[in-house]
Structure formats: structure tokens, C-alpha cells
N, C-alpha and C. Protein backbone atom coordinates (compact mmCIF):
# COMPACT_ATOMS: atom_id res chain seq x y z
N UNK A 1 0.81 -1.20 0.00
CA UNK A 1 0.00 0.00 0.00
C UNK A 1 0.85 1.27 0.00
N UNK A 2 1.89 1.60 0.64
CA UNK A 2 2.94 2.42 0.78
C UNK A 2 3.26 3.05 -0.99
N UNK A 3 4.08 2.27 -1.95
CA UNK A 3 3.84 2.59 -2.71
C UNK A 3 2.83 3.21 -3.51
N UNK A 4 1.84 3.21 -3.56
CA UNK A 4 0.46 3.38 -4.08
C UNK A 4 -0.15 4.66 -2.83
N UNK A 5 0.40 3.92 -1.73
CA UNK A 5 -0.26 6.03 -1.49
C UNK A 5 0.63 7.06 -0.95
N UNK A 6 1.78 6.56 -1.19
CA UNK A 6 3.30 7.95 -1.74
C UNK A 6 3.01 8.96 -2.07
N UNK A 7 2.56 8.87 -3.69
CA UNK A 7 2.19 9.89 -4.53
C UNK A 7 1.42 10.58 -3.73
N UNK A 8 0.01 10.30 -3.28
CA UNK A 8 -0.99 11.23 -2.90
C UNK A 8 -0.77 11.33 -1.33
N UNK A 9 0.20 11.04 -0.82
CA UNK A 9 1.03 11.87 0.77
C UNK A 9 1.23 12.93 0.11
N UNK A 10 2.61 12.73 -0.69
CA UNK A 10 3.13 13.86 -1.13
C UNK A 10 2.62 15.21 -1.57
N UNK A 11 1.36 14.63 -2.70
CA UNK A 11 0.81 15.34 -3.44
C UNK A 11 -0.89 16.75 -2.33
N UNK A 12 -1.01 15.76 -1.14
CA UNK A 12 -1.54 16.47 0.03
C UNK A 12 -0.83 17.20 0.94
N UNK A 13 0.54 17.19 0.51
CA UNK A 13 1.98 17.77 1.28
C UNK A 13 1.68 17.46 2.63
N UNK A 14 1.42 16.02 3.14
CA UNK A 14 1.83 15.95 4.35
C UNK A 14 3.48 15.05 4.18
N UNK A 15 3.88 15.28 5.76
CA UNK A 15 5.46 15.11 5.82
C UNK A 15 5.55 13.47 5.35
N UNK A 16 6.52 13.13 4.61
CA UNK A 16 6.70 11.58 4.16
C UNK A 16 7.40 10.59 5.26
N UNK A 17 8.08 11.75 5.92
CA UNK A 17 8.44 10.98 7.35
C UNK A 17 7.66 10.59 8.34
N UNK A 18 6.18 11.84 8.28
CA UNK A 18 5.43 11.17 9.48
C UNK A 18 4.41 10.01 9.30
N UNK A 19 4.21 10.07 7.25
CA UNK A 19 3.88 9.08 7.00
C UNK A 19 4.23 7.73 6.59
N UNK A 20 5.50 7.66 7.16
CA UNK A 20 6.16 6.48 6.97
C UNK A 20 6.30 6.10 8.69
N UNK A 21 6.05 6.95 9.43
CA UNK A 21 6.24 6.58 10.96
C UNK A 21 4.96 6.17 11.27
N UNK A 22 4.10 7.00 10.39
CA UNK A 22 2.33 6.22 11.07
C UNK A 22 2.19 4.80 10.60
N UNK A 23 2.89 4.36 9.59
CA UNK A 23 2.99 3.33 8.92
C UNK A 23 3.15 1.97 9.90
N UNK A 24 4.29 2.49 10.30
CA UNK A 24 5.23 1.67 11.32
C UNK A 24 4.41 1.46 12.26
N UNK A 25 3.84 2.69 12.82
CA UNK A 25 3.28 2.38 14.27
C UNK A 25 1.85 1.44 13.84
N UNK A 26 0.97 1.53 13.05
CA UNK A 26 0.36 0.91 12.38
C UNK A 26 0.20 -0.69 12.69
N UNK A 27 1.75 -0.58 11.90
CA UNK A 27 1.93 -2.58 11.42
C UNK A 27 2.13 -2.59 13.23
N UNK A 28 2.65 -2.26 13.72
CA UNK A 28 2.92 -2.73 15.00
C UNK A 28 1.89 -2.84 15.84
N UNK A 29 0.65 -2.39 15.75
CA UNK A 29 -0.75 -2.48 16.29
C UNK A 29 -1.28 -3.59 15.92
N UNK A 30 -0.64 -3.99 14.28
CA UNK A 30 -1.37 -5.26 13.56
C UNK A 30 -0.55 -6.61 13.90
N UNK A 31 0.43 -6.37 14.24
CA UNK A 31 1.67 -7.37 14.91
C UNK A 31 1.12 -7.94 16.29
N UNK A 32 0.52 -7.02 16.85
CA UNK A 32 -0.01 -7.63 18.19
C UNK A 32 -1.26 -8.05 18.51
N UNK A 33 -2.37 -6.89 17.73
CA UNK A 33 -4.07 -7.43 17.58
C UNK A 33 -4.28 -8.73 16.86
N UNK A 34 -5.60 -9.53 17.23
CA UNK A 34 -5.23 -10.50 16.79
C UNK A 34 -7.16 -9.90 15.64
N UNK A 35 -7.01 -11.20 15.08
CA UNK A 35 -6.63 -12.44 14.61
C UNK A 35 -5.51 -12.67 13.43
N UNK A 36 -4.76 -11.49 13.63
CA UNK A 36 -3.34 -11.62 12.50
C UNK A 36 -2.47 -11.12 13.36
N UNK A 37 -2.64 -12.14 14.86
CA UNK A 37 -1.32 -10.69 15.37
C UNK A 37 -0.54 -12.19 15.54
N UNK A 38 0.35 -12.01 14.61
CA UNK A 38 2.08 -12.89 14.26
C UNK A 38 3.13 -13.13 15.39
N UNK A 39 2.91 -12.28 16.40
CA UNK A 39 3.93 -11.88 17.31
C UNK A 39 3.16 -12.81 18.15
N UNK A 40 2.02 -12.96 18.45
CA UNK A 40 1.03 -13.73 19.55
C UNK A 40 1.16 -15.30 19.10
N UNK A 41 2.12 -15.76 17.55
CA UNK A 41 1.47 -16.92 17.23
C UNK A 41 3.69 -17.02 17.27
N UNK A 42 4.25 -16.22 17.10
CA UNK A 42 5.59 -16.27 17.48
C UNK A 42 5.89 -16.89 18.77
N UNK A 43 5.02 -15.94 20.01
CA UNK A 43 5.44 -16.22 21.39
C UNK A 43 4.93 -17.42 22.21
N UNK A 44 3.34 -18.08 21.27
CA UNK A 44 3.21 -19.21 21.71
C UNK A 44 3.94 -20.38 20.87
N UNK A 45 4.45 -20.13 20.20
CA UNK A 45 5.44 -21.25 19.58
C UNK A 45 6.61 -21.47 20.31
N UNK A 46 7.49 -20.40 20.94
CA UNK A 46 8.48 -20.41 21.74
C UNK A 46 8.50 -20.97 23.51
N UNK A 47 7.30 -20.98 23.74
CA UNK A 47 6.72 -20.99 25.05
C UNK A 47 6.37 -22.76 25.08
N UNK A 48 7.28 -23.26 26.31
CA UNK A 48 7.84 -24.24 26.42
C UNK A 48 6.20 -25.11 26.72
N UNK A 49 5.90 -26.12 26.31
CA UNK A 49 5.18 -27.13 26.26
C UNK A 49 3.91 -27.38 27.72
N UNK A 50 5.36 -27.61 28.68
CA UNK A 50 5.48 -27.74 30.11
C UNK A 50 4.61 -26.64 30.65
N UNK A 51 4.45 -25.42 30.47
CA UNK A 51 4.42 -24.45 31.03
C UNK A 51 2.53 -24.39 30.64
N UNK A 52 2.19 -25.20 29.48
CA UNK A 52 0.88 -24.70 29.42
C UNK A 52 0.12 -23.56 29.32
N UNK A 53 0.94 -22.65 28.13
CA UNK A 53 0.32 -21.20 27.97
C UNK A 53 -0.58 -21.65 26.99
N UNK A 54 -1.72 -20.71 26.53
CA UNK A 54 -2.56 -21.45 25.92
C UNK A 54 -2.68 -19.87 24.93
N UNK A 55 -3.62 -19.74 23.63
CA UNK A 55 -3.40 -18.24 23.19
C UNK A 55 -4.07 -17.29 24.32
N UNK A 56 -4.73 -17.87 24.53
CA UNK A 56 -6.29 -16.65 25.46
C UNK A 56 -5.23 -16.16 26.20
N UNK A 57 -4.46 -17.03 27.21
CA UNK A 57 -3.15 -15.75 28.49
C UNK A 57 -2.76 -15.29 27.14
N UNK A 58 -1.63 -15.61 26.71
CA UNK A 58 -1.19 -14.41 25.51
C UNK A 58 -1.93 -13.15 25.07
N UNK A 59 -3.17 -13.17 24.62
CA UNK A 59 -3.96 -12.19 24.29
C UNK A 59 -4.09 -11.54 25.52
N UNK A 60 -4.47 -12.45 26.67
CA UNK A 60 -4.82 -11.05 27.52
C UNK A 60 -3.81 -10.32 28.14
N UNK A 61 -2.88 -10.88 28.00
CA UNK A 61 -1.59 -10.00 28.39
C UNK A 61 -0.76 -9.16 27.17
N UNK A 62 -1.43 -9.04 26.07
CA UNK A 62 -1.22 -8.01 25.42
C UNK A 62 -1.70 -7.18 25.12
N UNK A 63 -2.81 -7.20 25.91
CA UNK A 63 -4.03 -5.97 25.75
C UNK A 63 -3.34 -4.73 26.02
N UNK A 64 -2.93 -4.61 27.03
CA UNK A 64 -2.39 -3.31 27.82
C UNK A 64 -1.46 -2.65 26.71
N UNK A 65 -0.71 -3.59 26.12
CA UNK A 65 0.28 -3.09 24.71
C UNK A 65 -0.71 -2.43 23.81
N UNK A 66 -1.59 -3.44 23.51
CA UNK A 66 -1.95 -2.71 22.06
C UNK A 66 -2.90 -1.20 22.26
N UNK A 67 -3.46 -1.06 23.98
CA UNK A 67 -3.76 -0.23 24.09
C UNK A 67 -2.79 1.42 24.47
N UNK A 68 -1.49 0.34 24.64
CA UNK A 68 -0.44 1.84 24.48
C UNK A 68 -0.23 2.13 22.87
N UNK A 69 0.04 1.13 22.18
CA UNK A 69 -0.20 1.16 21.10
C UNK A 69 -0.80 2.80 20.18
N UNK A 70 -2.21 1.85 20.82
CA UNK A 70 -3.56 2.90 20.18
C UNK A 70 -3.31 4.44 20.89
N UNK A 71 -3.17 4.61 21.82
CA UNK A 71 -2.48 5.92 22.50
C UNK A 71 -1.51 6.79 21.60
N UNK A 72 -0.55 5.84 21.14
CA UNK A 72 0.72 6.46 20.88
C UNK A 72 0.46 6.96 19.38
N UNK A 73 -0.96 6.42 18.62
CA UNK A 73 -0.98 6.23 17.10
C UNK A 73 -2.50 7.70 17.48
N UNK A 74 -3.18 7.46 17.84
CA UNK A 74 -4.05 8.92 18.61
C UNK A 74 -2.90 10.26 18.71
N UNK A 75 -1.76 9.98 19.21
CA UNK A 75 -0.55 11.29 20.06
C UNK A 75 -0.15 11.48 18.48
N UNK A 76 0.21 10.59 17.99
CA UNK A 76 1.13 10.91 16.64
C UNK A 76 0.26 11.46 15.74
N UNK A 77 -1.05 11.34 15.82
CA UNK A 77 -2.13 11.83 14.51
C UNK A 77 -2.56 13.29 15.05
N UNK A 78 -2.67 13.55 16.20
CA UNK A 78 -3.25 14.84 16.58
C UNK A 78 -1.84 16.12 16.72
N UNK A 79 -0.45 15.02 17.22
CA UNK A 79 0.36 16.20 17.26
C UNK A 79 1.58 15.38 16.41
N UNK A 80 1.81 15.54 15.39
CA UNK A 80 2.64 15.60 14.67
C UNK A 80 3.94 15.74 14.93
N UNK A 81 4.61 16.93 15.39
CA UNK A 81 5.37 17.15 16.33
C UNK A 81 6.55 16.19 16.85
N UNK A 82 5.30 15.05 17.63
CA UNK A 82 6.04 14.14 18.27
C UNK A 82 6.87 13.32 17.48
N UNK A 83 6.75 13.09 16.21
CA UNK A 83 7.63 12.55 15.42
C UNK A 83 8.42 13.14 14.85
N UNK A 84 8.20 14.38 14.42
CA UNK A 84 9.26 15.04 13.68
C UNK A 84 10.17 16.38 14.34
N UNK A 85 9.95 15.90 15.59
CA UNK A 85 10.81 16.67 16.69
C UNK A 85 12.67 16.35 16.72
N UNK A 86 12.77 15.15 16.59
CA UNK A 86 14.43 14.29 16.39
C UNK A 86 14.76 14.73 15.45
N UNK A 87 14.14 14.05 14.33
CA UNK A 87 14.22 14.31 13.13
C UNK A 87 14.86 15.93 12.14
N UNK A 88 13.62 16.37 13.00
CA UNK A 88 14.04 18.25 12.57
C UNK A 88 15.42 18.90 13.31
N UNK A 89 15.99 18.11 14.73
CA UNK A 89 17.16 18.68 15.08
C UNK A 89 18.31 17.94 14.39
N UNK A 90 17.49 17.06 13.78
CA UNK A 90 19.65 16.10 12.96
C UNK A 90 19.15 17.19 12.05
N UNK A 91 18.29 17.30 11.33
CA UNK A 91 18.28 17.97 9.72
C UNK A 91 19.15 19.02 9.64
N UNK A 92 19.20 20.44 10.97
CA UNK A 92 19.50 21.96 11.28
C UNK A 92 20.92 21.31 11.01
């Protein structure tokens, strides 16, 4: 999708950096929500036999993430700023 909506970032002149950071923060919301969250099907694969984790603990112990998550992707859409604050002091 990135490719395909480049052009019309650009062409709405918002910053390509903050839309390549919303991007990021994005997949990383989708990395952990399920029913495609990869990271939840990563950590019960690694998680020793013995121990009897099952997905449901997994999920519910990543709630609290994906709800910092959703916070941090809310902070980045309303203030901009927060991303292109680093960024703008390497550039000077």
C-alpha cells in the first residue's frame, strides 16, 4: 500500500516521514491485535510445552500493549510534532 499512497502523501503535502512513521506504528498495532497478530502466534510457539500457555493468556496480556499502542498512534495523529521533533534537530 505504501507505494500506491506515496504519490498522494506527497501530493496532500503531508510530511513523508510522518507518514512512513504512522505506517510503522500501524503494522505494529497489527503485529499484536489479533486475529493476524504474528507476534502472539511467534510467542506461543516459543513458550515451552510444560508451562501450558494457551493463546487466550497471551492475548490477555497483550491488551495493555496494544492499548499503548492505540495511544501512541491517537498522540502521533493529533500532534505531529512528536515525530518530527528528532528528526528536525539532525536535519539543522
Amino acid at each position: 500500500m505504501v507505494p500506491i499512497l506515496a504519490p498522494t502523501i506527497i501530493a496532500l503535502e503531508f510530511n513523508p516521514l510522518w507518514f512512513a512513521m504512522m505506517v510503522v506504528i500501524n503494522l505494529q498495532a497489527g503485529f499484536l491485535s489479533p486475529p493476524f497478530a504474528t507476534s502472539i502466534f511467534y510467542l506461543r510457539g516459543a513458550a515451552a510445552p510444560e508451562l501450558g500457555i494457551a493463546y487466550g493468556h497471551i492475548i490477555k496480556g497483550v491488551y495493555p500493549f496494544i492499548a499503548i499502542v492505540l495511544v501512541v498512534i491517537t498522540l502521533c495523529v493529533f500532534f505531529p510534532q512528536i515525530v518530527l521533533w528528532l528528526p528536525g534537530l539532525m536535519i539543522r
